[in-house]
C-alpha atoms as a PDB file:
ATOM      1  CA  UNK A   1       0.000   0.000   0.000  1.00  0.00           C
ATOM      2  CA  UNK A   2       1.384   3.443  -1.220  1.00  0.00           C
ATOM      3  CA  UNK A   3       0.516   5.646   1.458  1.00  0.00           C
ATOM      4  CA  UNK A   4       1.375   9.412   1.763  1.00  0.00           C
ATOM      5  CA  UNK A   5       1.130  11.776   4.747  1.00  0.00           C
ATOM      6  CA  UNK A   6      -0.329  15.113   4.350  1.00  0.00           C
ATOM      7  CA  UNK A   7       1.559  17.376   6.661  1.00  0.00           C
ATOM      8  CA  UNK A   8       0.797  21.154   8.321  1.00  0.00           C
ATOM      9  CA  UNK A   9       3.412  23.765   7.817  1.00  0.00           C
ATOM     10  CA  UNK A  10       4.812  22.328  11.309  1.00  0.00           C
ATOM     11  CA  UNK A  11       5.283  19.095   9.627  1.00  0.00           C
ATOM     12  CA  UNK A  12       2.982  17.557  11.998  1.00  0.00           C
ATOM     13  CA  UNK A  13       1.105  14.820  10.118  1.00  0.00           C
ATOM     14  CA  UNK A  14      -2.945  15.730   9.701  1.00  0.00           C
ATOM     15  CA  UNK A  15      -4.102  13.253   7.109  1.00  0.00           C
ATOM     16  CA  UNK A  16      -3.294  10.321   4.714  1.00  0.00           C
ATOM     17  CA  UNK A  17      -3.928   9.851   1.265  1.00  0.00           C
ATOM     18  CA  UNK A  18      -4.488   6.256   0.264  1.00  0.00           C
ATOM     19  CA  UNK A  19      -4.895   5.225  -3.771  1.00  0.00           C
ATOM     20  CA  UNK A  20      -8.353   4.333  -4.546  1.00  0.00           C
ATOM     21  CA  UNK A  21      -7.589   0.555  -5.596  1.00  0.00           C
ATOM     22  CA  UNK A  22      -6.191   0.369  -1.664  1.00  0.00           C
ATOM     23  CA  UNK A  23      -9.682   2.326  -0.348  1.00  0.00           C
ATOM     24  CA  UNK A  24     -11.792  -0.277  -2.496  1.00  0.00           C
ATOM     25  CA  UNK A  25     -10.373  -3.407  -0.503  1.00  0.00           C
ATOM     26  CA  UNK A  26     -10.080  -1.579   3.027  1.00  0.00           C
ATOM     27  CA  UNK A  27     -13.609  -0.929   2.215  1.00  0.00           C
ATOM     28  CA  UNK A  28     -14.560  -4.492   1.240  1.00  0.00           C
ATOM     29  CA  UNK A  29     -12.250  -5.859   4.644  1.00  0.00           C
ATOM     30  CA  UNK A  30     -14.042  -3.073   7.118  1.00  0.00           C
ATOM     31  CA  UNK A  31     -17.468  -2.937   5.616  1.00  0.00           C
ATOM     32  CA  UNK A  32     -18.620  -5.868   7.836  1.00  0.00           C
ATOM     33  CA  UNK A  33     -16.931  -3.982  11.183  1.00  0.00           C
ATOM     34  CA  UNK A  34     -17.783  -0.317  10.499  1.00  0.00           C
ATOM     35  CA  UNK A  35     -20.546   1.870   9.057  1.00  0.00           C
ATOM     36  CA  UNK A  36     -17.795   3.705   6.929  1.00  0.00           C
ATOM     37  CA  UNK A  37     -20.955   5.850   5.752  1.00  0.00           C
ATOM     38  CA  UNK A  38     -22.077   7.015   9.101  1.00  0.00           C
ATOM     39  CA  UNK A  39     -23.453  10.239  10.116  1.00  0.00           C
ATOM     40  CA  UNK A  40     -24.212  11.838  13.335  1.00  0.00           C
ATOM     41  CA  UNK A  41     -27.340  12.665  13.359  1.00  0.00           C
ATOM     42  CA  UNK A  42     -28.636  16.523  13.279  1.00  0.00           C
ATOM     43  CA  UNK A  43     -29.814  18.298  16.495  1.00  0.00           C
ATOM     44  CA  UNK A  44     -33.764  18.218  14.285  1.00  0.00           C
ATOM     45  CA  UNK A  45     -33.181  14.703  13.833  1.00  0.00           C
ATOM     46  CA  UNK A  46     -32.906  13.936  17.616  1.00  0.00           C
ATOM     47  CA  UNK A  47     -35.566  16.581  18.686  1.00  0.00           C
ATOM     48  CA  UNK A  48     -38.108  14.510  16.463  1.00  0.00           C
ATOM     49  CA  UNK A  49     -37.003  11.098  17.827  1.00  0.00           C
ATOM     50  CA  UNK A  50     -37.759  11.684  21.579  1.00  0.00           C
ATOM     51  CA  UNK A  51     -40.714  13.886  20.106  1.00  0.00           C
ATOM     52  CA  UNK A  52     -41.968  10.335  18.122  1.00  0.00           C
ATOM     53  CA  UNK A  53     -41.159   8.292  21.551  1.00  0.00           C
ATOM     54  CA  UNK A  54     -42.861  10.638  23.834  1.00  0.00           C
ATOM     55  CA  UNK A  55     -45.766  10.389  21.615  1.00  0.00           C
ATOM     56  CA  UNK A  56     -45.673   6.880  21.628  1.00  0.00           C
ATOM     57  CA  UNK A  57     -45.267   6.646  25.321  1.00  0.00           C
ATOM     58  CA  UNK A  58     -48.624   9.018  25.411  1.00  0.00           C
ATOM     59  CA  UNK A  59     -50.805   6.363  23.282  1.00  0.00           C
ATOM     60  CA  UNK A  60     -49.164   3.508  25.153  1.00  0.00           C
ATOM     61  CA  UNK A  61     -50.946   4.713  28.185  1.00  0.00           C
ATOM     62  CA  UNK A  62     -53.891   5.771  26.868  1.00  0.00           C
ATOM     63  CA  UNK A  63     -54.411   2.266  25.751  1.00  0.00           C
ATOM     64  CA  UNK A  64     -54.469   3.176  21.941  1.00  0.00           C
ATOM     65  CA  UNK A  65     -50.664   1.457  21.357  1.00  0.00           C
ATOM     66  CA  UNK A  66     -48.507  -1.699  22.612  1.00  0.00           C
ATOM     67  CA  UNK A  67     -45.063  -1.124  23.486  1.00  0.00           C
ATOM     68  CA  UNK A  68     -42.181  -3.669  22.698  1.00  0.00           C
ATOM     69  CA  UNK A  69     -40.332  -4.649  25.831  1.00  0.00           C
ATOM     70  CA  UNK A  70     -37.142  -3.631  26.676  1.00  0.00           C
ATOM     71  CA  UNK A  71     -35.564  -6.906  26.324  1.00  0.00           C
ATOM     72  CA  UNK A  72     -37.045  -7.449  22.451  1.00  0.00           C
ATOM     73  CA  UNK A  73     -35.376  -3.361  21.362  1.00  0.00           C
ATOM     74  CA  UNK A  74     -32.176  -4.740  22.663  1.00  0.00           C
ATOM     75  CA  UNK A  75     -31.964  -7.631  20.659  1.00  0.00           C
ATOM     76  CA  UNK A  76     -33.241  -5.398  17.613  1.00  0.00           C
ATOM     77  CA  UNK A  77     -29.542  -3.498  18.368  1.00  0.00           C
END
């Protein structure tokens, strides 16, 4: 693997280029181990998650809605 270092004007290393052949087969070796696509998710994103599960926790008692247990989410991970 031909590797090079991208350096700041301190010469302290900040970044590696790797040649796309080399990226293609780290990406077929890591693709089962790591979500190489990954992306936090936005501060919107969040608010309307605990918005959805508050709502959901709402029709749950109210009768309207049956919840998954704990134990089921976790294996759903």
């Amino acid at each position: 693997m031909n590797l090079q270092y991208i350096s700041d004007n301190k010469g302290k290393k900040t970044g590696v280029f790797i040649p796309i052949d080399d990226w293609k087969i780290l990406q077929k070796h890591l693709s089962g181990l790591v979500e190489l696509d990954y992306q936090e998710p936005t501060k919107a994103e969040i608010l309307e998650g605990l918005k959805n599960a508050f709502n959901e926790v709402k029709l749950h008692r109210e009768g309207k809605i049956k919840l998954k247990p704990a134990r089921q989410l976790l294996h759903e991970l």
